[in-house]
C-alpha atoms as a PDB file:
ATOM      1  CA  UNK A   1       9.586 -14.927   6.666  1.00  0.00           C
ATOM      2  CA  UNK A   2       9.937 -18.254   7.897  1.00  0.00           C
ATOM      3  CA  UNK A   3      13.198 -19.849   9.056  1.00  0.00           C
ATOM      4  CA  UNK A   4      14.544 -22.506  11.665  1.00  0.00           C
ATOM      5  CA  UNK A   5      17.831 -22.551  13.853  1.00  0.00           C
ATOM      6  CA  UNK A   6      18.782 -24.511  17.190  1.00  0.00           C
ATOM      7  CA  UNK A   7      22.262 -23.937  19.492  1.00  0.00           C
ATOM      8  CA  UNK A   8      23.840 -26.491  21.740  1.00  0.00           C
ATOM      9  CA  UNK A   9      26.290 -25.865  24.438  1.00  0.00           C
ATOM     10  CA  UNK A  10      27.652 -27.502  27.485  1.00  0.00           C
ATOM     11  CA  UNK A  11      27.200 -30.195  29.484  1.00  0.00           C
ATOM     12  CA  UNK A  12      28.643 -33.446  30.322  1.00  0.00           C
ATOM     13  CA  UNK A  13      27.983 -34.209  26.551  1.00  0.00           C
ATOM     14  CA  UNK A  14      29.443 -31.398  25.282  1.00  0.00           C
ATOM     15  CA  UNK A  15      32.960 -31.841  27.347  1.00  0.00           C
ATOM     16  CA  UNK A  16      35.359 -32.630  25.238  1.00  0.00           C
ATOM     17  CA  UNK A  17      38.297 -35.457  26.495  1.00  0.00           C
ATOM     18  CA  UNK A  18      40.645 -34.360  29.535  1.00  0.00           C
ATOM     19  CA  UNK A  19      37.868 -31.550  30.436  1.00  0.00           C
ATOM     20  CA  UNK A  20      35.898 -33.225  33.410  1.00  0.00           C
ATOM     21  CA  UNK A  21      35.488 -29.861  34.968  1.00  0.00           C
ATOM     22  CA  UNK A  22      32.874 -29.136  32.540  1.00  0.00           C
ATOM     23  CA  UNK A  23      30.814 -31.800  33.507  1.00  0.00           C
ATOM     24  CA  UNK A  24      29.910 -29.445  36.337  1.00  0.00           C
ATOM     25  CA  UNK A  25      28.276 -27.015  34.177  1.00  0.00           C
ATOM     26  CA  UNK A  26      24.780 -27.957  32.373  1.00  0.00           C
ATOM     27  CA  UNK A  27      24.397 -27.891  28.692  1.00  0.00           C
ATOM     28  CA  UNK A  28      21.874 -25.188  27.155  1.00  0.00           C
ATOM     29  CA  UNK A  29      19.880 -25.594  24.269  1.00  0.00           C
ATOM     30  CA  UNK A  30      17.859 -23.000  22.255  1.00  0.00           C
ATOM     31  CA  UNK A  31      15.545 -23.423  18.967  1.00  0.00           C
ATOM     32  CA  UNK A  32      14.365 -20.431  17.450  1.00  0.00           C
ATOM     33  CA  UNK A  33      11.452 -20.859  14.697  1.00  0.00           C
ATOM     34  CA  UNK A  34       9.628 -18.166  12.755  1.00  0.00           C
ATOM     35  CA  UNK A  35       6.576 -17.920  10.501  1.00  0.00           C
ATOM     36  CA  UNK A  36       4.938 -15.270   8.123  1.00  0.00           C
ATOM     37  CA  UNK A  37       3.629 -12.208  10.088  1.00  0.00           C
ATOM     38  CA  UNK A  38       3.715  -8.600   8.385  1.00  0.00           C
ATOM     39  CA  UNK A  39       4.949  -7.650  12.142  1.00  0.00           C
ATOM     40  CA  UNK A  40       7.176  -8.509  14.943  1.00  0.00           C
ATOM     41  CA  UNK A  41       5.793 -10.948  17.055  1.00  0.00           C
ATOM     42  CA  UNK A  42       8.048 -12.559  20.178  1.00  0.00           C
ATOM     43  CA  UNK A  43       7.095 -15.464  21.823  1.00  0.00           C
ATOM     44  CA  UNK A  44       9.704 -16.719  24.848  1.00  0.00           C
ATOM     45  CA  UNK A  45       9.358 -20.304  26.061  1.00  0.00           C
ATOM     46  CA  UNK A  46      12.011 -20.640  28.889  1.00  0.00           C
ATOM     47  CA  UNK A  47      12.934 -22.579  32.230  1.00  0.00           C
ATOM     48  CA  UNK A  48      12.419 -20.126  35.299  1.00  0.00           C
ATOM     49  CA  UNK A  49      16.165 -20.571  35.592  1.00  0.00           C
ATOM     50  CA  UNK A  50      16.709 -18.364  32.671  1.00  0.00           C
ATOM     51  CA  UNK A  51      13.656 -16.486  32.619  1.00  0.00           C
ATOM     52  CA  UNK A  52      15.939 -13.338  33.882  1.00  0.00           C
ATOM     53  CA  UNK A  53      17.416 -13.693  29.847  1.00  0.00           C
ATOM     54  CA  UNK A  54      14.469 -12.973  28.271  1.00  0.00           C
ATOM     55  CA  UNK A  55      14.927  -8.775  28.196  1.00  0.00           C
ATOM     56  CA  UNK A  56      18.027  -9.379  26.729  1.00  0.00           C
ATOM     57  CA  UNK A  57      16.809 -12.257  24.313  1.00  0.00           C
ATOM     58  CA  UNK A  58      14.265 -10.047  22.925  1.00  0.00           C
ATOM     59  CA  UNK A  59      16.539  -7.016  22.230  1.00  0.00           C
ATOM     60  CA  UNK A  60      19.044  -9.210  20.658  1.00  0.00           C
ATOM     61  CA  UNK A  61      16.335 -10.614  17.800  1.00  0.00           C
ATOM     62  CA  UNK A  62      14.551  -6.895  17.852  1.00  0.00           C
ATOM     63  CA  UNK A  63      17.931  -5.852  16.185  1.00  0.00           C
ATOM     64  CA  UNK A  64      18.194  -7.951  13.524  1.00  0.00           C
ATOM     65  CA  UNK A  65      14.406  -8.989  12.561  1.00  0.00           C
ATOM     66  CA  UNK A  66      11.999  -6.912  11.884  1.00  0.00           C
ATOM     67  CA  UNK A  67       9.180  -9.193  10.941  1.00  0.00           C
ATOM     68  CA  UNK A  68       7.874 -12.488  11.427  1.00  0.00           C
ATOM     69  CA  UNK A  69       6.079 -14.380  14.108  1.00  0.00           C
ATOM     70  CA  UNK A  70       9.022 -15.650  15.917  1.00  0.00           C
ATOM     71  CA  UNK A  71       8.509 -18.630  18.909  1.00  0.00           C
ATOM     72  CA  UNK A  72      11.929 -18.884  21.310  1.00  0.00           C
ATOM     73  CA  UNK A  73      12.586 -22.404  23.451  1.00  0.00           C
ATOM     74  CA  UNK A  74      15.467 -22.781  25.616  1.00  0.00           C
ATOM     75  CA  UNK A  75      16.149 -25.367  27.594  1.00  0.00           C
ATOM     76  CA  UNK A  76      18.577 -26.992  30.146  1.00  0.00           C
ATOM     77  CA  UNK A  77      19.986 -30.226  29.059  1.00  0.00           C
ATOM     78  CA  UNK A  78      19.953 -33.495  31.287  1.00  0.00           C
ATOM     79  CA  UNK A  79      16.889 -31.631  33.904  1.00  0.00           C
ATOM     80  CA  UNK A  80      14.093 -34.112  32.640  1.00  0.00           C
ATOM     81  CA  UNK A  81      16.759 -36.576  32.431  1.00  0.00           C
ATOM     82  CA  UNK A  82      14.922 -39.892  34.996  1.00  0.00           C
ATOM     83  CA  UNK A  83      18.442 -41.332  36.053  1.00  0.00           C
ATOM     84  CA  UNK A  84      20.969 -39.501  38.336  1.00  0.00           C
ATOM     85  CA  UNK A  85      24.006 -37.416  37.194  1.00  0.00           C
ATOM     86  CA  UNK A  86      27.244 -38.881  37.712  1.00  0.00           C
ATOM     87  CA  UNK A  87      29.378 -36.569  39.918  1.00  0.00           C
ATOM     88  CA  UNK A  88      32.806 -35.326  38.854  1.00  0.00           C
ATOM     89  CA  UNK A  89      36.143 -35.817  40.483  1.00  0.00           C
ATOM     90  CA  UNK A  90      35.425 -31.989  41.820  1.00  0.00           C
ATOM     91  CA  UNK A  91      32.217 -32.274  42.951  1.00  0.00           C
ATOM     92  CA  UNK A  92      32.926 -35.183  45.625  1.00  0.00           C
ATOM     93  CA  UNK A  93      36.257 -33.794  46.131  1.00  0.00           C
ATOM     94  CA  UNK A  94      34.603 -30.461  47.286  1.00  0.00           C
ATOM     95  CA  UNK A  95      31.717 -32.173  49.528  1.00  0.00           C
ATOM     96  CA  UNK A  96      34.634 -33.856  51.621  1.00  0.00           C
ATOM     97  CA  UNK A  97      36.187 -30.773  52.040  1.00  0.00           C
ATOM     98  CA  UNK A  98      33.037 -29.216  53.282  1.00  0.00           C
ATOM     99  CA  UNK A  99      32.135 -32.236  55.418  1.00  0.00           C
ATOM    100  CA  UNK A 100      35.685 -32.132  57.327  1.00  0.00           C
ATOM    101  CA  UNK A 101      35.159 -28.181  57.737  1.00  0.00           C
ATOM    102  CA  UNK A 102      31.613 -28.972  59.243  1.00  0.00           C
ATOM    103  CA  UNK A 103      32.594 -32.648  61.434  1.00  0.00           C
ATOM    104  CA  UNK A 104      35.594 -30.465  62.578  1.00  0.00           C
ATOM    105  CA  UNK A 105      32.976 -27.822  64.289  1.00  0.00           C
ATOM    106  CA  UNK A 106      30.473 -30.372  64.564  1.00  0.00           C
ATOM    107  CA  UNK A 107      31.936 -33.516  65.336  1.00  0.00           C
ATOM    108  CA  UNK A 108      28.929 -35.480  65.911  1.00  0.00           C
ATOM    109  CA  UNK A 109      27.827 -34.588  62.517  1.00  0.00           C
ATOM    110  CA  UNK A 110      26.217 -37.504  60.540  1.00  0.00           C
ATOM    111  CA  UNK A 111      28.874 -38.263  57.587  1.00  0.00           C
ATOM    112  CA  UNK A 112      27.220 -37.728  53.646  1.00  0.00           C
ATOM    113  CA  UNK A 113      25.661 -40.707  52.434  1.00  0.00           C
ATOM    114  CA  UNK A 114      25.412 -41.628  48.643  1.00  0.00           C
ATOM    115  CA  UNK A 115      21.943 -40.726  48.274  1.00  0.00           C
ATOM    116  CA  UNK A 116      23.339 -37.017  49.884  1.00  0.00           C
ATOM    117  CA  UNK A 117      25.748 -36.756  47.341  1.00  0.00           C
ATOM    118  CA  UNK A 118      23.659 -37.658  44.794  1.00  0.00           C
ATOM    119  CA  UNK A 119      21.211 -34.749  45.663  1.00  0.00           C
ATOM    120  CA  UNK A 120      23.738 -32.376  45.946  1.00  0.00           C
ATOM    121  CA  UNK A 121      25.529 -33.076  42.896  1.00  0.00           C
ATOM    122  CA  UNK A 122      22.255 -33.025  40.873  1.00  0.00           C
ATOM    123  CA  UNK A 123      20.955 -29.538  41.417  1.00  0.00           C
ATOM    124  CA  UNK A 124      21.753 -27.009  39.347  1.00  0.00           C
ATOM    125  CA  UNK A 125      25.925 -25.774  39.755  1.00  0.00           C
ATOM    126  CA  UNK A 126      26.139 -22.834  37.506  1.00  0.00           C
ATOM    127  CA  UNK A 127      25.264 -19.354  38.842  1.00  0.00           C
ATOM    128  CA  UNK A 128      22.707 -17.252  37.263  1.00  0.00           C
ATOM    129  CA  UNK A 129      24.889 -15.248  35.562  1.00  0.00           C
ATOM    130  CA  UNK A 130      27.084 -18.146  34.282  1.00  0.00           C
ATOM    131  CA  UNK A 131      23.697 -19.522  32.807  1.00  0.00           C
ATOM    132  CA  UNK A 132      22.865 -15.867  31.110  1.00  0.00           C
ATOM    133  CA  UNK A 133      26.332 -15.252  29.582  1.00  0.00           C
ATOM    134  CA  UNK A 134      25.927 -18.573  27.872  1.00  0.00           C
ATOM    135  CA  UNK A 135      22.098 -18.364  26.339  1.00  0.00           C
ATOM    136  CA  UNK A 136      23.155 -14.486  25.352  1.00  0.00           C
ATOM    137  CA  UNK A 137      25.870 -16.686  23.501  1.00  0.00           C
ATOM    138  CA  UNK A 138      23.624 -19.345  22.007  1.00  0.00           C
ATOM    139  CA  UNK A 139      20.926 -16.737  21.145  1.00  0.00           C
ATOM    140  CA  UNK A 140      23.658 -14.733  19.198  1.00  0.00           C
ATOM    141  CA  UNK A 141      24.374 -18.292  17.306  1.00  0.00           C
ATOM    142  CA  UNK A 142      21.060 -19.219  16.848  1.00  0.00           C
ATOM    143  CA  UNK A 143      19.904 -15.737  15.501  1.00  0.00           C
ATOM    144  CA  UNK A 144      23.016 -16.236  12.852  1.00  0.00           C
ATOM    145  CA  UNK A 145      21.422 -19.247  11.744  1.00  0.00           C
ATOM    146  CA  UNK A 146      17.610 -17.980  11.477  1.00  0.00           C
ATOM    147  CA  UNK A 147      19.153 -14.800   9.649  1.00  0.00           C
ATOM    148  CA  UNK A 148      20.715 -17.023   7.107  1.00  0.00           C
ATOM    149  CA  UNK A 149      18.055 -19.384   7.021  1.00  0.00           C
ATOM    150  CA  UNK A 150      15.838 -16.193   6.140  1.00  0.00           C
ATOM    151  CA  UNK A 151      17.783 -14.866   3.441  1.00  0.00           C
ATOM    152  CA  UNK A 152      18.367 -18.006   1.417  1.00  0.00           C
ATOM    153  CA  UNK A 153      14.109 -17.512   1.645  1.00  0.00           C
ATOM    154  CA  UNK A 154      14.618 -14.353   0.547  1.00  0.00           C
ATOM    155  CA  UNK A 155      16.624 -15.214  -2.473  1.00  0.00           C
ATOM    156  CA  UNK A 156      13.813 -17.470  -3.657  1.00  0.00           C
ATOM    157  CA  UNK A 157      11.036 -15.063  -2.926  1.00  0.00           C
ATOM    158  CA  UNK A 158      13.369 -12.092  -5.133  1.00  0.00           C
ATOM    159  CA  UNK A 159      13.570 -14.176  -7.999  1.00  0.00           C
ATOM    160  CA  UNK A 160       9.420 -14.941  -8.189  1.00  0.00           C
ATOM    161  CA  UNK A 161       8.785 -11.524  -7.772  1.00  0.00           C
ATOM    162  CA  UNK A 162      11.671 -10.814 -11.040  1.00  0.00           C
ATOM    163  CA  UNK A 163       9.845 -13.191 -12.456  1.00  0.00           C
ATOM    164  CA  UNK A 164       6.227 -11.431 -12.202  1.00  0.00           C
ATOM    165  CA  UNK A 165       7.749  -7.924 -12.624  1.00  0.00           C
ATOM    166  CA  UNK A 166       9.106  -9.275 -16.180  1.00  0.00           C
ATOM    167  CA  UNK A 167       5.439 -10.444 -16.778  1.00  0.00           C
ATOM    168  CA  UNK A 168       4.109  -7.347 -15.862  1.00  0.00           C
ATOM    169  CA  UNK A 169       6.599  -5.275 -18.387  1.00  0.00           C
ATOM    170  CA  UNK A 170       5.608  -7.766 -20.933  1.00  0.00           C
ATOM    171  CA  UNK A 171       1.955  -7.015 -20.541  1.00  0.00           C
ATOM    172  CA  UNK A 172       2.296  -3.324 -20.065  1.00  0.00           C
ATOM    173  CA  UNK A 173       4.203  -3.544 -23.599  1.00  0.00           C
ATOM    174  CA  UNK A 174       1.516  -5.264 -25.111  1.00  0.00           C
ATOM    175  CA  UNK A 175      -1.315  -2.541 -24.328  1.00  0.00           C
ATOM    176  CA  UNK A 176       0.859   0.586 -25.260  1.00  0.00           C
ATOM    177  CA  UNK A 177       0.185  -0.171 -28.795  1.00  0.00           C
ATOM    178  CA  UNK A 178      -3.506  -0.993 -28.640  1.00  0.00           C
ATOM    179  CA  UNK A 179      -4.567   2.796 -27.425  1.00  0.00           C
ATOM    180  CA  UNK A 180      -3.825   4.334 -31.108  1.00  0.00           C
ATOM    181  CA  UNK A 181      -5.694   1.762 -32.340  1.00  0.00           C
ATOM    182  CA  UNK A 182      -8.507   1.975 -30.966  1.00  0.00           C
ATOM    183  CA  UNK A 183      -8.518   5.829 -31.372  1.00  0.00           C
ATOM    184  CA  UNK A 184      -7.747   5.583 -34.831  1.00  0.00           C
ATOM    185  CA  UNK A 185     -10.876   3.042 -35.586  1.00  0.00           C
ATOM    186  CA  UNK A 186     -13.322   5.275 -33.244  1.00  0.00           C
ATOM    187  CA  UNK A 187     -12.412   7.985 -35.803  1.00  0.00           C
ATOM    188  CA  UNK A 188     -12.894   5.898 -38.720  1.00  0.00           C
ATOM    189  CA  UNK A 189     -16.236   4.736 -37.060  1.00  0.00           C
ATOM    190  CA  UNK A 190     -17.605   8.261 -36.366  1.00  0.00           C
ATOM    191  CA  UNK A 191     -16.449   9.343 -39.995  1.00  0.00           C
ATOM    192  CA  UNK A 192     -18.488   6.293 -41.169  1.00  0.00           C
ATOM    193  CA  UNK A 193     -21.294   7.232 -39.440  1.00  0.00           C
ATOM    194  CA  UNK A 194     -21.414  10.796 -40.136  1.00  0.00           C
ATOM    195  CA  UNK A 195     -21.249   9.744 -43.849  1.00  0.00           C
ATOM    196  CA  UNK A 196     -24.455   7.498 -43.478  1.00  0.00           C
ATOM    197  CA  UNK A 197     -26.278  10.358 -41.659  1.00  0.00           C
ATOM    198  CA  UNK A 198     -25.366  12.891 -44.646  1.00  0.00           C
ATOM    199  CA  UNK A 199     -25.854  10.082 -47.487  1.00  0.00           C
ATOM    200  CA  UNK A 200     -29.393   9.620 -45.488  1.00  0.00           C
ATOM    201  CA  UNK A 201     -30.057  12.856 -45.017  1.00  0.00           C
ATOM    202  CA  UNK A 202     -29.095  14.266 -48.838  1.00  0.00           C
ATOM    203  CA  UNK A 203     -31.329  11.183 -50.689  1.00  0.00           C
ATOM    204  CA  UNK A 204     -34.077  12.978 -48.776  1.00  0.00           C
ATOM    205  CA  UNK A 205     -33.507  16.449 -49.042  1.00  0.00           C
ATOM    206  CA  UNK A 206     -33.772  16.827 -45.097  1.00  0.00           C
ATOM    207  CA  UNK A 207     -30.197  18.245 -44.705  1.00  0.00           C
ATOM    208  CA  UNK A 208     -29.980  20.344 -47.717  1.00  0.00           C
ATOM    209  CA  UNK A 209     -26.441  21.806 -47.687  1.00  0.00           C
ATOM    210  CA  UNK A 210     -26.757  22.714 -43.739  1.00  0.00           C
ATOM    211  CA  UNK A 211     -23.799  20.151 -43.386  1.00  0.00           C
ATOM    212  CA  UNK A 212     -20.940  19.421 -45.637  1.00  0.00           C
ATOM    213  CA  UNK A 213     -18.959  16.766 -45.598  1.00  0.00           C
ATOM    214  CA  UNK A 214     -15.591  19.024 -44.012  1.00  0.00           C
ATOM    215  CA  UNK A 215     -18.388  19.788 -41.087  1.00  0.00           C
ATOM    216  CA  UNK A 216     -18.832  15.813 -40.777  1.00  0.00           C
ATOM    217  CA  UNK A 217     -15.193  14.954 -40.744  1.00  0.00           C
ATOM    218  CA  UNK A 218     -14.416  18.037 -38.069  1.00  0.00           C
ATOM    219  CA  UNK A 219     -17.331  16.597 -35.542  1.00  0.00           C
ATOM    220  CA  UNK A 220     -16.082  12.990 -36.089  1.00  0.00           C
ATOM    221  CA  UNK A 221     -12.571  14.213 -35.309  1.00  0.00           C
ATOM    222  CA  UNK A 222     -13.517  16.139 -32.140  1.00  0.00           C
ATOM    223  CA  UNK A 223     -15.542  13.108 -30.956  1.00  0.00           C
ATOM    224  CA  UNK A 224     -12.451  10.527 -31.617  1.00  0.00           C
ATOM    225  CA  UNK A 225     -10.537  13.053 -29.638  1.00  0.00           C
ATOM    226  CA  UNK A 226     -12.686  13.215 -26.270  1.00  0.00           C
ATOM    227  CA  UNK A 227     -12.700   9.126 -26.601  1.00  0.00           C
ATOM    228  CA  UNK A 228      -8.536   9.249 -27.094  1.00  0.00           C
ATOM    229  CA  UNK A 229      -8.450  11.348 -23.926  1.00  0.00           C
ATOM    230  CA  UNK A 230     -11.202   9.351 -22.156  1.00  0.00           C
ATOM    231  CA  UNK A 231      -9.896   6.066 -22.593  1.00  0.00           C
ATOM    232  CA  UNK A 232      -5.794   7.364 -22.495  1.00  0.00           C
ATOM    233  CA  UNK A 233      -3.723   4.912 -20.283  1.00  0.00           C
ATOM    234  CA  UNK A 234      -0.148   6.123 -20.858  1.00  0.00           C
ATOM    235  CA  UNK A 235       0.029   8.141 -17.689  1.00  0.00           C
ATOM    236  CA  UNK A 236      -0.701   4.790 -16.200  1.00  0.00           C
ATOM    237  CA  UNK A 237       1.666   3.020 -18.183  1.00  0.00           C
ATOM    238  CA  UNK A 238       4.245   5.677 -17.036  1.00  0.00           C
ATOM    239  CA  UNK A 239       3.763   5.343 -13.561  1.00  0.00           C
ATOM    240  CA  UNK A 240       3.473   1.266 -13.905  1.00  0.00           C
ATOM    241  CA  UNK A 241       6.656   1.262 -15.140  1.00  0.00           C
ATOM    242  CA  UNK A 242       8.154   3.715 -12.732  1.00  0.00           C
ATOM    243  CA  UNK A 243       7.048   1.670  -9.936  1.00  0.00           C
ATOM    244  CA  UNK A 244       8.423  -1.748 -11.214  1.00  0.00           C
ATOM    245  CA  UNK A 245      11.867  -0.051 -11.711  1.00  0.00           C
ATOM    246  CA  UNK A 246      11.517   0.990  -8.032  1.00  0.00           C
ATOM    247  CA  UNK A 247      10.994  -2.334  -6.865  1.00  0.00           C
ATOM    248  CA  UNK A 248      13.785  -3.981  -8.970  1.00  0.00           C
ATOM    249  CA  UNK A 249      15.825  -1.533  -7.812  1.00  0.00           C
ATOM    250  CA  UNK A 250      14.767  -2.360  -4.545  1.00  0.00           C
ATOM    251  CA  UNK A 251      14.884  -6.110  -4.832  1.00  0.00           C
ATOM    252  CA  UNK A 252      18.708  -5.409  -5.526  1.00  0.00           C
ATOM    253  CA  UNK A 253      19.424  -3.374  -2.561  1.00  0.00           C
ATOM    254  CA  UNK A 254      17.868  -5.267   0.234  1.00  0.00           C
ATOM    255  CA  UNK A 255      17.557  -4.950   3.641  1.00  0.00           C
ATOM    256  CA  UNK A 256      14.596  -3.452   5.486  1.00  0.00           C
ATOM    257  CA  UNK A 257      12.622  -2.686   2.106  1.00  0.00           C
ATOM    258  CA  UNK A 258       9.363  -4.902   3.102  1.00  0.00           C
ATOM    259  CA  UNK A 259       7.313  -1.675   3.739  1.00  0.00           C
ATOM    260  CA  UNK A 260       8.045   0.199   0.715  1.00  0.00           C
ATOM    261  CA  UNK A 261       7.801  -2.715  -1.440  1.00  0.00           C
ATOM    262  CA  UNK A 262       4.403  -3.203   0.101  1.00  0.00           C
ATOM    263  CA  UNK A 263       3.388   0.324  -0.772  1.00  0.00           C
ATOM    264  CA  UNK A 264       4.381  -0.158  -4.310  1.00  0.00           C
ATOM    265  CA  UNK A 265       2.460  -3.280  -4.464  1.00  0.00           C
ATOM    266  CA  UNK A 266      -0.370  -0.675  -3.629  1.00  0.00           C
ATOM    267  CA  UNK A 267       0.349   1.438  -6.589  1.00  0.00           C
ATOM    268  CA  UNK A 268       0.921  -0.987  -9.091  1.00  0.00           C
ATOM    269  CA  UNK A 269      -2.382  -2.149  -8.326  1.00  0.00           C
ATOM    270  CA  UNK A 270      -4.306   1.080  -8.346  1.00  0.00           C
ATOM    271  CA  UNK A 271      -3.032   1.424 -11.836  1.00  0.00           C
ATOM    272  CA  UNK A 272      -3.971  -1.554 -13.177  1.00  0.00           C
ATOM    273  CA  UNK A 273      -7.491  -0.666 -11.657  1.00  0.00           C
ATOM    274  CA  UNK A 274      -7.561   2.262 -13.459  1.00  0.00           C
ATOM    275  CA  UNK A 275      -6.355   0.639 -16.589  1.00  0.00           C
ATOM    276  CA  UNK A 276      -9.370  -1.410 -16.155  1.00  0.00           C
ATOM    277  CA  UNK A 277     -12.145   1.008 -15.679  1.00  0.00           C
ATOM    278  CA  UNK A 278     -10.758   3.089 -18.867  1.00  0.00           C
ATOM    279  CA  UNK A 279     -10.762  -0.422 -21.125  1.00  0.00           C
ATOM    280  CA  UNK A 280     -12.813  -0.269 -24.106  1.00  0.00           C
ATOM    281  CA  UNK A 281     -11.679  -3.431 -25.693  1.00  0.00           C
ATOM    282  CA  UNK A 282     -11.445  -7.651 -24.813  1.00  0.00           C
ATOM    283  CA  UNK A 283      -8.004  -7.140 -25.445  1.00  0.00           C
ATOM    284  CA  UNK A 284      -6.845  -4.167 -23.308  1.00  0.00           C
ATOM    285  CA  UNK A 285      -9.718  -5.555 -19.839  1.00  0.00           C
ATOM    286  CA  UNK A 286      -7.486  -9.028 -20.472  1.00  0.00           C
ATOM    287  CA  UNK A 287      -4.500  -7.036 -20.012  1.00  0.00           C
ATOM    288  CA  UNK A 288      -5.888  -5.198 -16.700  1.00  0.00           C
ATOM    289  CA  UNK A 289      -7.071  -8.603 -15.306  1.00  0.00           C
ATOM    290  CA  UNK A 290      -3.827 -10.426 -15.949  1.00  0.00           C
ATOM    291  CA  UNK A 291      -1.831  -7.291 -14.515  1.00  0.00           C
ATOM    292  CA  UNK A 292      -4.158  -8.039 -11.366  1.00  0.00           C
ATOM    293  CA  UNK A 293      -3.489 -11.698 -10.677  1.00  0.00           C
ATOM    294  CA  UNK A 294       0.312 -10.715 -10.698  1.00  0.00           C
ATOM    295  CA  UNK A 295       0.076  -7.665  -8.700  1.00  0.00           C
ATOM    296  CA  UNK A 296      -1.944  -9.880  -6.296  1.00  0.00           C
ATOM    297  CA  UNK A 297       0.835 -13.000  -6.075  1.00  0.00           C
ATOM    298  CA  UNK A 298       3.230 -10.371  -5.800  1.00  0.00           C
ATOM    299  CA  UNK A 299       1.475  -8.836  -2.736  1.00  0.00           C
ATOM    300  CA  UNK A 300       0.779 -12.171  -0.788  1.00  0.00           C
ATOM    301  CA  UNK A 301       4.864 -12.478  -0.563  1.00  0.00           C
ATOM    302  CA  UNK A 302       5.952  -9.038   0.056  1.00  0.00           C
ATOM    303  CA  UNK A 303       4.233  -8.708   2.971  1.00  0.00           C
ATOM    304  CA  UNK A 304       6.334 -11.326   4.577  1.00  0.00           C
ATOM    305  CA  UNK A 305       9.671  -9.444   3.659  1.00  0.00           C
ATOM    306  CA  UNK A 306      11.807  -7.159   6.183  1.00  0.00           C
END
């Protein structure tokens, strides 16, 4: 499923008034993005600083998504930035404490100049592990936001595949009728025709009284009866409604169904198939076709579901 979420955090930017100590610490930022895939696919795009995350990154989002093709970018903020940092109040306050330390060992020391303090203050202050606690925190945010990014998708994708299932109960309603039907006027059509073969065979005298007319109507029944049973769909019917109960029913639940609802899709189709091979009308090879194209919309979206 596709979704989109980004976290802020730190940094002279982020510092609110009367906190100048945490212009000391650089500002994070993370984007998560993630696309259609029927499996879990993690791609990590971070600074070396914060490479050392990335285990912990990946078993954050492998607990909460199960599918998608899912693209990770951190970054730190202000390290592309072309103009120099301004120190804080602590940062020059701590360089003349550790020039008086060093000039009073050393006392021929050359003193800091501005460019010197301008180096030193622009490298990177935070410790590693200050810099991991934080993007654990920011990946915890941004996952919130993907995950409810993802499920208002998910909302829209349930309510087109309620839609198709009520167009596939509509259409399996319409062919339960039409199976009688056409048994009933095979019967008539065999009767018919065994009627012409007597009425033939009597104004000629070939048939005699070999064959009566109870002996025409039993044949004609058993042959209406192997074409009832040949061209029977209601054990399809059954199971096509079975399995579109099982996915509503699904659909309503939630969470983690994106597998079963993509074998379902399987069986749904399989029946109409075999609704389609047993058709011996227009009407009832419509019916099959249509089941098809819905089965098939259904299946392009359901693979993309956790």
């Amino acid at each position: 499923m596709t979704g989109y979420a980004t976290a802020q955090t730190g940094g002279p930017a982020g510092a609110n008034a009367g906190e100048p100590a945490r212009e000391s610490t650089p500002g994070l930022g993370l984007e998560i993005r993630s696309v259609n895939s029927r499996f879990l696919d993690l791609t990590f795009k971070l600074p070396d600083e914060l490479r050392g995350t990335e285990p912990a990154l990946r078993e954050l989002l492998g607990s909460r998504l199960k599918r998608g093709k899912v693209e990770v970018r951190a970054w730190i903020e202000g390290k592309t930035d072309t103009g120099p940092r301004a120190p804080s109040v602590q940062e020059l306050q701590k360089l003349v404490s550790l020039q008086d330390n060093v000039r009073a060992w050393l006392p021929t020391a050359t003193p800091l100049t501005v460019a010197d303090v301008l180096q030193l203050t622009s490298r990177q202050t935070a410790v590693p592990g200050e810099l991991h606690e934080a993007l654990i925190a920011l990946g915890h945010e941004g996952l919130a936001g993907l995950v409810a990014a993802r499920e208002r998708e998910g909302e829209r994708l349930a309510s087109m595949l309620l839609d198709r299932l009520t167009q596939l109960r509509q259409l399996a309603q319409d062919a339960q009728p039409l199976i009688p039907q056409l048994v009933a006027q095979q019967r008539q059509r065999f009767i018919d025709r065994w009627n012409e073969a007597l009425g033939a065979g009597a104004a000629s005298g070939t048939l005699g009284n070999a064959v009566t007319n109870d002996m025409a109507r039993d044949r004609a029944l058993t042959e209406a009866t192997a074409f009832a049973i040949r061209i029977d769909v209601a054990e399809e019917l059954t199971r096509l409604d079975s399995h579109l109960s099982e996915i509503e029913r699904l659909l309503a639940k939630g969470n983690g169904i994106g597998k079963r609802l993509d074998f379902l899709i399987q069986e749904l189709h399989r029946e109409a198939n075999t609704m389609g091979s047993k058709s011996s009308s227009l009407e009832l090879t419509r019916i099959s076709v249509d089941m098809k194209v819905l089965i098939e919309q259904m299946r392009e979206q359901v693979q993309n579901i956790e």
